[in-house]
Protein backbone atom coordinates (compact mmCIF):
# COMPACT_ATOMS: atom_id res chain seq x y z
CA UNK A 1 -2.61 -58.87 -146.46
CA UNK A 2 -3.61 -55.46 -147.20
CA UNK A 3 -2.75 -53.66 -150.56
CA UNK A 4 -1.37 -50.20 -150.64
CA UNK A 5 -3.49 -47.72 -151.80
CA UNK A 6 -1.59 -45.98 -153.70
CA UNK A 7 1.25 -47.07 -156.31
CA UNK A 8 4.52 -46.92 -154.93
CA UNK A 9 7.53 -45.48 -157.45
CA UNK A 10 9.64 -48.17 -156.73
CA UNK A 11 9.20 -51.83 -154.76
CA UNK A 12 12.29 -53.58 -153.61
CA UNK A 13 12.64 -57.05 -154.98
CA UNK A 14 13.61 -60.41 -153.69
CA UNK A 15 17.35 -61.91 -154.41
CA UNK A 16 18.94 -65.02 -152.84
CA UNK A 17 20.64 -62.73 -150.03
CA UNK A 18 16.95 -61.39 -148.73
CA UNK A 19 14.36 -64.33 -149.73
CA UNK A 20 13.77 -64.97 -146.43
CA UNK A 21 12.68 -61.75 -145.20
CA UNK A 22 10.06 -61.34 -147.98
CA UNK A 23 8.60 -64.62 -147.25
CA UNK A 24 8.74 -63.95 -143.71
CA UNK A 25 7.25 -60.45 -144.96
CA UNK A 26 4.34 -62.15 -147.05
CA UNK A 27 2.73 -63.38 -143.30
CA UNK A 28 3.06 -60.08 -142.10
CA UNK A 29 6.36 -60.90 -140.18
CA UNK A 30 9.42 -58.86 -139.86
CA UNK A 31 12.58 -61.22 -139.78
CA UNK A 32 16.22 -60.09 -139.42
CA UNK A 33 19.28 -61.78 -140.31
CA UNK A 34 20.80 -63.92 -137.60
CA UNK A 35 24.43 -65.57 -136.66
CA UNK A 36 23.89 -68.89 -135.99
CA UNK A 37 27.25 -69.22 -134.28
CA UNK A 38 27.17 -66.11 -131.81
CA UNK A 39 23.36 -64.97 -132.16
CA UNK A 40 24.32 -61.52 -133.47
CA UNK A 41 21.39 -59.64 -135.89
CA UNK A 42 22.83 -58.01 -138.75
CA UNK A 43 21.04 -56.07 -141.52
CA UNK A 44 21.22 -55.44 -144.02
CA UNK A 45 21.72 -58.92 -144.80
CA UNK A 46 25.63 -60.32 -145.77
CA UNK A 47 26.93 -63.81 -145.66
CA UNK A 48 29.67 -63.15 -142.96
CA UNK A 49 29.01 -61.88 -139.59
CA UNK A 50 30.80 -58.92 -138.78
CA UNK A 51 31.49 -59.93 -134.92
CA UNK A 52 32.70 -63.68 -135.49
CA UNK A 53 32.94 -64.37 -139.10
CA UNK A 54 30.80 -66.89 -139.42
CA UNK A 55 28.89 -67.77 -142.41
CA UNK A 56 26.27 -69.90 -140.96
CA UNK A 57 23.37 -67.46 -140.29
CA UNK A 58 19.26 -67.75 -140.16
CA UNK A 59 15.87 -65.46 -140.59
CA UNK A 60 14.88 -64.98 -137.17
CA UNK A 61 11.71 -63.60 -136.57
CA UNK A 62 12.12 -60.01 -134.31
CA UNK A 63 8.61 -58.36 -132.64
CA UNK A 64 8.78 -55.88 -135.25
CA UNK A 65 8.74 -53.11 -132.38
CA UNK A 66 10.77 -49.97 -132.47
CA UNK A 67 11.15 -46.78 -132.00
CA UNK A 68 11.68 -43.49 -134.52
CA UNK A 69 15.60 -43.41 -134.56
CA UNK A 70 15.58 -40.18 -137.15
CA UNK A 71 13.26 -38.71 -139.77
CA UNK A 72 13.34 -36.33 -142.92
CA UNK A 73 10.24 -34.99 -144.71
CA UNK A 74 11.19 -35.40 -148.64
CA UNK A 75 10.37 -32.28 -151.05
CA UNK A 76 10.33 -32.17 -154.74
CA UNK A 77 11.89 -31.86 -156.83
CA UNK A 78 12.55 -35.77 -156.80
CA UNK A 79 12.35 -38.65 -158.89
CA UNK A 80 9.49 -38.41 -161.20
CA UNK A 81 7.66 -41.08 -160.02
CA UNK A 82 7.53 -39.89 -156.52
CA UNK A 83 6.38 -36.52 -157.05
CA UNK A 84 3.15 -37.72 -156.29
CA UNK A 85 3.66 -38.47 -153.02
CA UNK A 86 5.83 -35.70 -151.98
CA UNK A 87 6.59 -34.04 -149.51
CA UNK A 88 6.10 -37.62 -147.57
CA UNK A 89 7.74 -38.48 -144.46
CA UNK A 90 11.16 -41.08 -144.19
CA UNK A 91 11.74 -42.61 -140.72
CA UNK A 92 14.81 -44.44 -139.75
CA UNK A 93 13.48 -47.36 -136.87
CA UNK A 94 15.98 -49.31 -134.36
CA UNK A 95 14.53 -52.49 -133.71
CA UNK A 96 13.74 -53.09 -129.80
CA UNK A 97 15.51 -56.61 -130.34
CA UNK A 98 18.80 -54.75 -131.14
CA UNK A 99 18.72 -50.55 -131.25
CA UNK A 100 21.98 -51.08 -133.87
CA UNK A 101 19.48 -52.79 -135.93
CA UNK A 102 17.61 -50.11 -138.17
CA UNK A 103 15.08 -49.99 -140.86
CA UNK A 104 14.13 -47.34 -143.30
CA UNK A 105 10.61 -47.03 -144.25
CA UNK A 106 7.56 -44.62 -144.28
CA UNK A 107 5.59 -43.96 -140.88
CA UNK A 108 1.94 -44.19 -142.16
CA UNK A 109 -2.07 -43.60 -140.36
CA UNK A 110 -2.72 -47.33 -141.11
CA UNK A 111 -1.45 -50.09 -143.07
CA UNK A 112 -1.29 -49.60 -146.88
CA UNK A 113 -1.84 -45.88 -146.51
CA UNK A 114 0.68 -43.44 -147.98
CA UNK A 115 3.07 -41.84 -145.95
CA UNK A 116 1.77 -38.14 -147.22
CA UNK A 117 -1.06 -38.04 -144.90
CA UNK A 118 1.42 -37.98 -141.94
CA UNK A 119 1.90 -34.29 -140.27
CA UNK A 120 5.34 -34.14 -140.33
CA UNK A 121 5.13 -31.78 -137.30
CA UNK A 122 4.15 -34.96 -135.45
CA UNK A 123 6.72 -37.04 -135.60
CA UNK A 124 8.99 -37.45 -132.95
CA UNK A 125 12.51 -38.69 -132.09
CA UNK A 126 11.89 -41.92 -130.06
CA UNK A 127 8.18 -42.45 -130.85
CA UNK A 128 6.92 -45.84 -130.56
CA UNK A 129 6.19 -48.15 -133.88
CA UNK A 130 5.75 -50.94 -135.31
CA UNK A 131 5.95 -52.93 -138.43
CA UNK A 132 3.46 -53.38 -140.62
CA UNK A 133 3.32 -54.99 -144.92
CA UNK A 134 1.51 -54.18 -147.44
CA UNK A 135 1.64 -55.59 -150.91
CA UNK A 136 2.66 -53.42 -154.05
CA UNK A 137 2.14 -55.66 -157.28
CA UNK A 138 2.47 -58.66 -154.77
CA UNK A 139 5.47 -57.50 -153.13
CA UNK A 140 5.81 -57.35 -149.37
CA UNK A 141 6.00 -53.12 -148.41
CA UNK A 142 7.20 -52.17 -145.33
CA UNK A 143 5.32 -49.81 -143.78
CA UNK A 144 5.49 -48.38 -139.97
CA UNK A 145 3.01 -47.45 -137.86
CA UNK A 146 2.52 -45.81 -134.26
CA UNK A 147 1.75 -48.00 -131.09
């Protein structure tokens, strides 16, 4: 796996509730959530599913397609640490698996790249993606780029 080239402000670390998408995440795989009872996705991960109540549930692997669902363009002033970055680009995906399935991220040129190089102006409502990780002090980054 790639590393980022640049030092994100903050990286999102593992608890019980999302273990298995980062190691899922560490081969480069986007999992989501899954009832095991009525096959619902749900994310962000809980322990009951909102449609049946179950508690049984899985990691289920998901093609990591999508498409751009919404988008801002953050300016400063902002937290310190990302003042490097900014303004940088945040896209909202829905998952092709399941559109009420979303992920926030950072659309990026290529995997590991910051999401500053991005002309914001190019973005689009709808645009194809897909998932992509990079590592950040051996932590699993989501990152999404364009089909």
């Amino acid at each position: 796996m790639i590393d980022l080239i640049y030092t994100p402000p903050m990286v999102l670390t593992s608890t019980e509730a999302t273990a298995g998408f980062f190691a899922a995440a560490r081969d480069g795989i986007l999992s989501v959530q899954q009832c095991t009872a009525c096959g619902r996705f749900r994310h962000p991960p809980r322990s009951v599913c909102p449609a049946c109540r179950s508690f049984e549930w899985h990691w289920q692997p998901v093609s990591g397609r999508g498409h751009v669902w919404s988008w801002i363009v953050a300016y400063p002033p902002l937290l310190a640490g990302f003042a490097e970055l900014a303004p940088y680009n945040v896209v909202t995906v829905e998952l092709v698996e399941d559109v009420s399935i979303r992920f926030v991220g950072n659309l990026v040129e290529d995997v590991g790249r910051p999401p500053n190089e991005v002309d914001p102006a190019t973005i689009a409502i709808g645009e194809r993606v897909h998932a992509v990780f990079a590592l950040a002090d051996g932590v699993p980054v989501l990152q999404w780029v364009r089909d």
